[in-house]
N, C-alpha and C. Protein backbone atom coordinates (compact mmCIF):
# COMPACT_ATOMS: atom_id res chain seq x y z
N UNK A 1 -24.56 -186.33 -6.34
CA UNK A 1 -24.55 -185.38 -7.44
C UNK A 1 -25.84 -185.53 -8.21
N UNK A 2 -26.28 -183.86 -8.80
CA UNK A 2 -27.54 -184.32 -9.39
C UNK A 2 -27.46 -183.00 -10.88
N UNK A 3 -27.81 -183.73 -11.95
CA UNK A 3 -27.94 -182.98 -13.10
C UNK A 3 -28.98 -183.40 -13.70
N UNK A 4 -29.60 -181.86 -13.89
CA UNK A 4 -30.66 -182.23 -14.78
C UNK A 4 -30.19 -181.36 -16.14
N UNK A 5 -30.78 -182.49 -17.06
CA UNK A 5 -30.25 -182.81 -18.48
C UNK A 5 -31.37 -181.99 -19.55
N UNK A 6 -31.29 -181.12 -20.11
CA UNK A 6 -32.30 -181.13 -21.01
C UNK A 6 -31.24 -180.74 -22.48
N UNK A 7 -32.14 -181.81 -23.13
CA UNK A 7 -31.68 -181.25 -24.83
C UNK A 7 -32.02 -180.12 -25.66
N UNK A 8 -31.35 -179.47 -25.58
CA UNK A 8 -31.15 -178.30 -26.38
C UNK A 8 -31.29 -177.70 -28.06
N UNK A 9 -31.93 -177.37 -28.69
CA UNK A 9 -31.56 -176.57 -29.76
C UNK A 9 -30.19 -175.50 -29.95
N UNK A 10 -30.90 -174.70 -29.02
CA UNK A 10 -29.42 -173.70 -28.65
C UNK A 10 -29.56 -173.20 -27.04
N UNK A 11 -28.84 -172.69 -26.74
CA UNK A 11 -29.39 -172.06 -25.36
C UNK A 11 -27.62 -171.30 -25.34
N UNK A 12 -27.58 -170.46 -23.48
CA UNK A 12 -26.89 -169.20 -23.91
C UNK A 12 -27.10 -169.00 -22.31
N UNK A 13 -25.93 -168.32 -21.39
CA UNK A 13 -26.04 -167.83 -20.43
C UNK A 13 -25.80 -166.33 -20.20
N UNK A 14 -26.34 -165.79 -19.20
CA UNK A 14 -25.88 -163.96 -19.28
C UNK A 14 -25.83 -164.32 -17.73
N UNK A 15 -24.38 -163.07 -17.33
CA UNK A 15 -24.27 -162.41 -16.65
C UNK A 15 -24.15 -161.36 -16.49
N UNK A 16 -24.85 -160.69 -15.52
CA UNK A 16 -24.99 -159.03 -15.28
C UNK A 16 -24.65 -158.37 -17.22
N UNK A 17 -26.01 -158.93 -17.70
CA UNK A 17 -26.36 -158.97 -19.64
C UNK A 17 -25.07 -159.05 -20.30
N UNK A 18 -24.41 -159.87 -19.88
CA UNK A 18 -23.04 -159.98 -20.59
C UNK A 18 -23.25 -161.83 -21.00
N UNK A 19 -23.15 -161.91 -22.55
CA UNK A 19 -23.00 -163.94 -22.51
C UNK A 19 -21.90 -164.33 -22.03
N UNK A 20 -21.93 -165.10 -21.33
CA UNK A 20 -20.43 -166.11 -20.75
C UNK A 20 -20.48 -167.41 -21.35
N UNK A 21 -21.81 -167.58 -21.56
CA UNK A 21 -21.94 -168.85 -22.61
C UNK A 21 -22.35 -169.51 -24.01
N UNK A 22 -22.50 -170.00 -24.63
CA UNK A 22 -23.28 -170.24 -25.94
C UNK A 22 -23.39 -171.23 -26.39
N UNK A 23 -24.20 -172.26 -26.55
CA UNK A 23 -24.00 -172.82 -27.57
C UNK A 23 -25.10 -173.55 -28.75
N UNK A 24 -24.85 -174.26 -29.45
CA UNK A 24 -26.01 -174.44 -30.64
C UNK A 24 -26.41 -175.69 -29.79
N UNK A 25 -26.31 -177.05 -31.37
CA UNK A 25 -27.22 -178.09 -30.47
C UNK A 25 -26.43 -178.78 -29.64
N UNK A 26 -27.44 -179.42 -28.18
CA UNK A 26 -26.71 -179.88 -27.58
C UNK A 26 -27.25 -180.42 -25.87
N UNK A 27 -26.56 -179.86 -25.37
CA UNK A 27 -27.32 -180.56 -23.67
C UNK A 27 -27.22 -178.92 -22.80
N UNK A 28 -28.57 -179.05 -22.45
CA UNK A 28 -27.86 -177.69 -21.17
C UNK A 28 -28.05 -178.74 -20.15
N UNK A 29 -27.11 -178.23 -19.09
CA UNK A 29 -26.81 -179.27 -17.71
C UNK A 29 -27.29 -178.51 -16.70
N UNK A 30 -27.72 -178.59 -15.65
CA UNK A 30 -27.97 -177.81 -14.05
C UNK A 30 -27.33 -178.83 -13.45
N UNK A 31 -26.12 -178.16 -13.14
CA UNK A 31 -25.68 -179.51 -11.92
C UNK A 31 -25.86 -178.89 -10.64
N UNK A 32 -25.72 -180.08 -9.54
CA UNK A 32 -26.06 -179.63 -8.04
C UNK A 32 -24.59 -180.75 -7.99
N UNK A 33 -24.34 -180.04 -6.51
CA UNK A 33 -23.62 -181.17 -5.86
C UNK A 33 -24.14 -181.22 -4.07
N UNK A 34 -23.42 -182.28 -3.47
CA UNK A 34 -24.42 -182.67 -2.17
C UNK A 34 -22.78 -182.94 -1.06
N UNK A 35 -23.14 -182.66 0.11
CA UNK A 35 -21.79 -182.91 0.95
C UNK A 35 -20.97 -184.14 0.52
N UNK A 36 -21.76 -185.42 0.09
CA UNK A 36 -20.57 -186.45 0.33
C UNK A 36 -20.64 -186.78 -1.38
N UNK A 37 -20.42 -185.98 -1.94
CA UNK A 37 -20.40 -186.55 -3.44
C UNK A 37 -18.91 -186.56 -3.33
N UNK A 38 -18.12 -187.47 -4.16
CA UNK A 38 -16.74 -187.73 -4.51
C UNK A 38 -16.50 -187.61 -6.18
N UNK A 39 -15.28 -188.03 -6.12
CA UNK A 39 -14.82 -188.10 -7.91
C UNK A 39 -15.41 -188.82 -8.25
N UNK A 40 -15.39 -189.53 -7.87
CA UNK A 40 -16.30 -191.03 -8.40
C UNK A 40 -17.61 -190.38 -8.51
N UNK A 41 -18.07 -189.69 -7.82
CA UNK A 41 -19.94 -189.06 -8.45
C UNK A 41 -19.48 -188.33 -9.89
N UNK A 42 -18.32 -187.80 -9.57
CA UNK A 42 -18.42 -186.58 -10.75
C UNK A 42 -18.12 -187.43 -12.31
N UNK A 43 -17.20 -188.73 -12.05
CA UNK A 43 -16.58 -189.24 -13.06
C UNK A 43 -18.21 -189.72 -13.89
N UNK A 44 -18.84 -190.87 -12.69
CA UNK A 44 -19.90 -191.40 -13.01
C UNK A 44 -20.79 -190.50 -14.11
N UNK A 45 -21.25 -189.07 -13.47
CA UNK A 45 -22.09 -188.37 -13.95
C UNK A 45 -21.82 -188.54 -15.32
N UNK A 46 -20.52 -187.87 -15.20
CA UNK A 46 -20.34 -186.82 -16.69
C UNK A 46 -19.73 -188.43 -18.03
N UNK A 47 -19.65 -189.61 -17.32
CA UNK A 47 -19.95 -190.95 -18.34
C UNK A 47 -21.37 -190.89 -18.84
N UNK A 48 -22.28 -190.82 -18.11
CA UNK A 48 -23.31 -190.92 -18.27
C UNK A 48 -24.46 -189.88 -19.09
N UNK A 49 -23.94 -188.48 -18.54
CA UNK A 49 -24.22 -187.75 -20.11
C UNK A 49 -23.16 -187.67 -21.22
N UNK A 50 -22.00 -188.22 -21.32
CA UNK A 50 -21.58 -188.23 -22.52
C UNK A 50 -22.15 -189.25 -23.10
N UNK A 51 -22.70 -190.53 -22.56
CA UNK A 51 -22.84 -191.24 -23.40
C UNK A 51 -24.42 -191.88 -23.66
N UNK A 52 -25.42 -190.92 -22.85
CA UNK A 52 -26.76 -191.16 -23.22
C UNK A 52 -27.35 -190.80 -24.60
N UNK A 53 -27.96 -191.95 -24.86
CA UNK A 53 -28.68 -191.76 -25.79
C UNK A 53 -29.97 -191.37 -26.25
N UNK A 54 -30.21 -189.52 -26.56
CA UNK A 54 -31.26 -188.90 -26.26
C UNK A 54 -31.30 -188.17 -27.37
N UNK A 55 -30.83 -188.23 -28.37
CA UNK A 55 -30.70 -187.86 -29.60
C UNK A 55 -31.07 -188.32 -30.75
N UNK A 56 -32.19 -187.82 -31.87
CA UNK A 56 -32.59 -188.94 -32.71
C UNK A 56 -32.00 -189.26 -33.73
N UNK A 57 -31.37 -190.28 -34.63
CA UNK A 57 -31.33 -191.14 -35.26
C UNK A 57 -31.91 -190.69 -36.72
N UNK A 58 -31.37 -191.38 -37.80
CA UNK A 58 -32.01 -191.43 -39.30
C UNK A 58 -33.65 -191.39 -39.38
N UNK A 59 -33.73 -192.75 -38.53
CA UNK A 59 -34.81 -193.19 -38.21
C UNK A 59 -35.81 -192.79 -36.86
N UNK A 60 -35.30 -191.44 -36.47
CA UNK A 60 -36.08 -190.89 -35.89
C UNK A 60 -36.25 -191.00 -34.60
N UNK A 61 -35.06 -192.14 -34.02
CA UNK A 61 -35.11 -192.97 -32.44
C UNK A 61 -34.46 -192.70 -31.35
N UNK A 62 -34.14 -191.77 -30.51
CA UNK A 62 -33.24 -191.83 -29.79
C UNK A 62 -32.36 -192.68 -29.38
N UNK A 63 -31.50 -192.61 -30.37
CA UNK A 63 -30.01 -193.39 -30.60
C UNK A 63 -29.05 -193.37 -30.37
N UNK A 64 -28.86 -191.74 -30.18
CA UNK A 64 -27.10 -190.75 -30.39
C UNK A 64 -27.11 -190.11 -29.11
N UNK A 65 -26.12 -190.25 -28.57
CA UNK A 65 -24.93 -189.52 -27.91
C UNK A 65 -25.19 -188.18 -28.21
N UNK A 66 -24.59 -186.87 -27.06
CA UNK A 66 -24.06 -185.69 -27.69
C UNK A 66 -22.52 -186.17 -28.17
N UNK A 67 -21.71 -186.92 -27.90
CA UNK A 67 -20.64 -187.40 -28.65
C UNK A 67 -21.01 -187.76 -30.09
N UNK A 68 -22.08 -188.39 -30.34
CA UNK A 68 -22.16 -188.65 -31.34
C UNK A 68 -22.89 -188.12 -32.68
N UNK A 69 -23.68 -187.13 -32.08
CA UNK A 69 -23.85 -185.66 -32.77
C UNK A 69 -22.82 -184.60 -32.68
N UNK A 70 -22.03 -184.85 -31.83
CA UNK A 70 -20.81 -183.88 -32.15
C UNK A 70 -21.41 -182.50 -31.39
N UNK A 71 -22.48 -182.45 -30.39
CA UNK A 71 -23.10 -181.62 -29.76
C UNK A 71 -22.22 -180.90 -29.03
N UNK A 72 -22.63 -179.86 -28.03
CA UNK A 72 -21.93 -178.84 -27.36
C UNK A 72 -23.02 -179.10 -25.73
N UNK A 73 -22.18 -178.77 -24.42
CA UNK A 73 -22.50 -178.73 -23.36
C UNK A 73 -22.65 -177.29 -22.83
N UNK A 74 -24.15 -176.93 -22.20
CA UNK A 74 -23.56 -175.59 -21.17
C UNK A 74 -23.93 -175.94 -19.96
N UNK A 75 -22.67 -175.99 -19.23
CA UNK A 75 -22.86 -176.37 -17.85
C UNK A 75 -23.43 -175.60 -16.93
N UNK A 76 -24.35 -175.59 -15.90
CA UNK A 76 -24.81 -174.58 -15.10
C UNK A 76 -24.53 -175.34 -13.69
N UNK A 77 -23.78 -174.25 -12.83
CA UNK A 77 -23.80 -174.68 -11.32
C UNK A 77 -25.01 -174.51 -10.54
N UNK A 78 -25.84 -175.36 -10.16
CA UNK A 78 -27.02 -175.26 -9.75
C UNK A 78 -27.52 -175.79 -7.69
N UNK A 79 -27.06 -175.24 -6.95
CA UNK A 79 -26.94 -175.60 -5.94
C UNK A 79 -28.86 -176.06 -5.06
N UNK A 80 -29.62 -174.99 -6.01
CA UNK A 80 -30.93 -174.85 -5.77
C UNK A 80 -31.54 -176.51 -5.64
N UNK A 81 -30.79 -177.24 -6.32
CA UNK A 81 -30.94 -178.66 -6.91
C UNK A 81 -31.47 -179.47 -5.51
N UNK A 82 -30.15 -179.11 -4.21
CA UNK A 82 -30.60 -179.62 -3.38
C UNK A 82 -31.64 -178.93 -2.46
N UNK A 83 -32.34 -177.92 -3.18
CA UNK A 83 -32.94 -177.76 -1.78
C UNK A 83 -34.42 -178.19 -1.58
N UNK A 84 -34.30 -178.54 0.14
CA UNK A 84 -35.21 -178.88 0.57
C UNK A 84 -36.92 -178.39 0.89
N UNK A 85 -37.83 -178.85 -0.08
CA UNK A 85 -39.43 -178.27 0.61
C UNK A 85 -40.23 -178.90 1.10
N UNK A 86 -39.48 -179.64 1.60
CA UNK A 86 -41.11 -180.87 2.63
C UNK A 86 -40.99 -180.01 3.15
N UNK A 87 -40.55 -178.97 4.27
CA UNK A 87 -41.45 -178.42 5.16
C UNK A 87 -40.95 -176.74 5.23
N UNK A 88 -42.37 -176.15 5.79
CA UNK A 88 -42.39 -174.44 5.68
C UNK A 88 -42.43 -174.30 4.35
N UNK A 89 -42.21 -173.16 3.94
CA UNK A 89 -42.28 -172.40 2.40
C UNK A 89 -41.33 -171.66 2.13
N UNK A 90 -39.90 -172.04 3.04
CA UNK A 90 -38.99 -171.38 2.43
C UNK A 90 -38.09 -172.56 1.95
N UNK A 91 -37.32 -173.09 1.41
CA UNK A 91 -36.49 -174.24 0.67
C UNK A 91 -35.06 -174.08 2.36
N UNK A 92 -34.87 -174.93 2.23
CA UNK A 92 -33.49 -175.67 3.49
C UNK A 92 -32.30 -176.03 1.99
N UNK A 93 -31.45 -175.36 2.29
CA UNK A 93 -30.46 -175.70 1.40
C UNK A 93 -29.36 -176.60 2.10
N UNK A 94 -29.16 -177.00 3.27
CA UNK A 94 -28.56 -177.83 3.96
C UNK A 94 -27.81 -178.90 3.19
N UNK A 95 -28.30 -179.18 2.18
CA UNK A 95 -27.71 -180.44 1.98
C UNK A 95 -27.03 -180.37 0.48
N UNK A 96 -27.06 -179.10 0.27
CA UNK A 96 -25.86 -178.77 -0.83
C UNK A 96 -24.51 -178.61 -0.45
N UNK A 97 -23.15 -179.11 -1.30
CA UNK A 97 -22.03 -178.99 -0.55
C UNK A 97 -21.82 -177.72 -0.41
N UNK A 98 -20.99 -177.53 0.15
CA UNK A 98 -20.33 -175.94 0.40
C UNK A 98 -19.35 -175.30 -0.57
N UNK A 99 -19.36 -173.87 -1.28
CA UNK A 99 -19.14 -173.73 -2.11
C UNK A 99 -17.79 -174.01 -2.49
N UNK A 100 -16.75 -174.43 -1.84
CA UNK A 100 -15.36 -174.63 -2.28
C UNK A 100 -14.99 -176.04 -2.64
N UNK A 101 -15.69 -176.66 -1.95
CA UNK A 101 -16.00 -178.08 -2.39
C UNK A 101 -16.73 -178.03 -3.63
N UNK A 102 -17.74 -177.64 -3.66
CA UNK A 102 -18.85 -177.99 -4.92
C UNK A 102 -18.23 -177.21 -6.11
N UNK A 103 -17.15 -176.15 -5.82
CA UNK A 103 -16.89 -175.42 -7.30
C UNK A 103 -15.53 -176.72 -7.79
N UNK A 104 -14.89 -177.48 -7.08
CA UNK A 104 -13.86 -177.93 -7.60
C UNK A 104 -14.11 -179.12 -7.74
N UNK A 105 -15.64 -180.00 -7.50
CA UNK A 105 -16.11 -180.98 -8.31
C UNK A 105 -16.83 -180.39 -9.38
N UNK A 106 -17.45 -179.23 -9.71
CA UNK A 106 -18.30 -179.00 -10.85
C UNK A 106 -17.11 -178.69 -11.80
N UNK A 107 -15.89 -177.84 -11.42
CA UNK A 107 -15.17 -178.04 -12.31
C UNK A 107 -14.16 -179.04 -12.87
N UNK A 108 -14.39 -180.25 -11.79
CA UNK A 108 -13.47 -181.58 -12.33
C UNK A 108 -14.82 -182.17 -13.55
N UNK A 109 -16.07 -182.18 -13.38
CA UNK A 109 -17.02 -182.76 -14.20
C UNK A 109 -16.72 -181.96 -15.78
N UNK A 110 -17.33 -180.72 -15.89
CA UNK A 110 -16.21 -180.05 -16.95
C UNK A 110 -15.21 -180.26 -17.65
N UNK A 111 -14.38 -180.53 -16.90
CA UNK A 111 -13.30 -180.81 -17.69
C UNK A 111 -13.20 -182.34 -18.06
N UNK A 112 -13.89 -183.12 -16.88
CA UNK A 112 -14.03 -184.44 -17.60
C UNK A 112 -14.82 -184.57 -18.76
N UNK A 113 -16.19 -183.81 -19.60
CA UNK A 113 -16.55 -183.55 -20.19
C UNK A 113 -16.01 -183.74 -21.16
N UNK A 114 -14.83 -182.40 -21.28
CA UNK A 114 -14.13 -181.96 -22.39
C UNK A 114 -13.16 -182.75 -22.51
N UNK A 115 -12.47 -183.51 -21.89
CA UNK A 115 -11.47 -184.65 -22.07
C UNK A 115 -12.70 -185.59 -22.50
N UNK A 116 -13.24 -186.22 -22.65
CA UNK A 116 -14.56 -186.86 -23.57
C UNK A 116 -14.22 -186.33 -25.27
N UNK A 117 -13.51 -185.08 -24.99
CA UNK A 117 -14.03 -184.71 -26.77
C UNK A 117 -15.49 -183.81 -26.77
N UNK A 118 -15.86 -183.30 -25.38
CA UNK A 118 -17.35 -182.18 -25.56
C UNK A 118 -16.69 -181.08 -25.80
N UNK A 119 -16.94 -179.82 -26.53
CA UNK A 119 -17.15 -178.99 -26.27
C UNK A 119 -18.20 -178.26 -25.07
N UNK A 120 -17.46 -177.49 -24.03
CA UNK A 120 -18.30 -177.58 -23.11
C UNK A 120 -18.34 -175.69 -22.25
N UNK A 121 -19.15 -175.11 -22.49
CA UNK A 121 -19.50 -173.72 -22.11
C UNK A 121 -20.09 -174.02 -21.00
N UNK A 122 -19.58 -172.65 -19.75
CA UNK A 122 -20.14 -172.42 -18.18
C UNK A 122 -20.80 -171.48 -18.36
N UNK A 123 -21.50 -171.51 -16.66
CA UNK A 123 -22.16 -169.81 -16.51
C UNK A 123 -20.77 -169.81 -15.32
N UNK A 124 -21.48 -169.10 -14.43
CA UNK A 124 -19.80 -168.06 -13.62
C UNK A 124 -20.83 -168.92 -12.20
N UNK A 125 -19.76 -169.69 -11.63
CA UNK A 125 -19.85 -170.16 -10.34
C UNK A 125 -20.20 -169.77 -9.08
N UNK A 126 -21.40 -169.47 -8.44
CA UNK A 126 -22.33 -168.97 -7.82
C UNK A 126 -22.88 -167.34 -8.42
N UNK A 127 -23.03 -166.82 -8.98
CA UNK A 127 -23.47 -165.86 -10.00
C UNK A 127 -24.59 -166.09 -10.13
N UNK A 128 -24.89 -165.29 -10.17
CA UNK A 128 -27.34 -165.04 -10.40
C UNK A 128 -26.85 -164.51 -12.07
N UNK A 129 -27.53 -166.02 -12.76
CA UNK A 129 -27.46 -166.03 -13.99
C UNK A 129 -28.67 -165.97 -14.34
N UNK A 130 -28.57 -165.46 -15.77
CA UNK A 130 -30.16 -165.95 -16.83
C UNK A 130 -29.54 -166.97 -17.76
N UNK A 131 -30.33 -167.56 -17.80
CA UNK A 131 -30.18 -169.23 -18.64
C UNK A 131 -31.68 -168.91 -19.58
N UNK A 132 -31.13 -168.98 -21.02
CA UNK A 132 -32.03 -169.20 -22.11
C UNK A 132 -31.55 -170.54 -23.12
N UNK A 133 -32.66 -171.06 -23.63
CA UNK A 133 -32.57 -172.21 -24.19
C UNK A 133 -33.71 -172.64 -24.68
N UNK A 134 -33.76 -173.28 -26.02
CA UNK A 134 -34.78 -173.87 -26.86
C UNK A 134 -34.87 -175.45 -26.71
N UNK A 135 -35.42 -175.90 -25.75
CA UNK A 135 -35.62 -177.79 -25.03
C UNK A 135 -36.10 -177.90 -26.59
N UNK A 136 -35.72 -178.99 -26.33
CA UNK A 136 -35.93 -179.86 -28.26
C UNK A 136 -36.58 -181.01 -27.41
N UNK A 137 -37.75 -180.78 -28.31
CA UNK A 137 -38.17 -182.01 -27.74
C UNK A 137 -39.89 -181.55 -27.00
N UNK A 138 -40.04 -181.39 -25.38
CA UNK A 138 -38.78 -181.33 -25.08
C UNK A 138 -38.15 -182.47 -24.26
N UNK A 139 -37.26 -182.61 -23.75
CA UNK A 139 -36.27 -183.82 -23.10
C UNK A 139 -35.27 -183.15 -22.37
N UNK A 140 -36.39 -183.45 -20.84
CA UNK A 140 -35.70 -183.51 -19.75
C UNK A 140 -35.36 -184.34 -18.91
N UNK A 141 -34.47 -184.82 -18.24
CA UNK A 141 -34.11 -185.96 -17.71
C UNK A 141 -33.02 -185.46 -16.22
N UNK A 142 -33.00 -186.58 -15.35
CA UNK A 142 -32.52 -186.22 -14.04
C UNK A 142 -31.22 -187.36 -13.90
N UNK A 143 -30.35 -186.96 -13.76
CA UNK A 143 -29.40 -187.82 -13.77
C UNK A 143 -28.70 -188.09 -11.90
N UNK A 144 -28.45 -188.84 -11.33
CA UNK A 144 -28.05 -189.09 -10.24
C UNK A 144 -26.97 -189.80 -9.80
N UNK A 145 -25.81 -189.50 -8.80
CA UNK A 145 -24.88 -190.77 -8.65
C UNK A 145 -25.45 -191.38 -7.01
């Protein structure tokens, strides 16, 4: 499993110009998933952005949690994650799971999320989305199981 993490101001998803998502401050997510990811990838992940500390502090430090700013998640299903360009110029997507698999770990991560106590907004599960968002910071980060 692979998410990349960036911290947010606000950000917001559209489909076919309709929002499905919203939210203020917080994390936008791109997740990917890969053939042999398990619960255990998904549990791991979504410990690991609830409880990174990428958020600044009184003192200005990246200290806090989105738990602990009380932040908001928008999750994005991102399959592009795995694909492959060592070779030719077109990307090998091979090694992304297949979509019935990968929609019912992206939505066990989700909801593990929100059992965390996140508030947590999607885009629509394989859907050609627009993703807007204000990176704070900015702070991007790659998370892996």
């Amino acid at each position: 499993m692979r998410v990349v993490l960036q911290r947010a101001k606000c950000a917001s998803v559209q489909v076919d110009n309709e929002v499905v998502g919203e939210i203020k401050a917080g994390l936008v997510l791109l997740v990917g998933l890969t053939h042999n990811d398990t619960k255990e990838d998904v549990l791991f992940c979504a410990e690991k952005v609830a409880h990174l500390r990428i958020f600044s502090d009184e003192n200005d430090k990246m200290n806090l949690s989105v738990l602990d700013i009380g932040g908001s998640v928008l999750s994005i299903s991102q399959f592009t994650l795995y694909g492959d360009c060592r070779k030719g110029r077109r990307p090998n997507f091979m090694a992304a799971a297949k979509p019935d698999i990968a929609k019912d770990l992206y939505q066990l991560f989700n909801r593990t999320l929100e059992a965390k106590g996140i508030s947590v907004e999607e885009g629509v599960f394989g859907a050609h989305m627009d993703v807007e968002l204000v990176n704070d910071g900015p702070v991007t980060l790659i998370i892996e199981s």
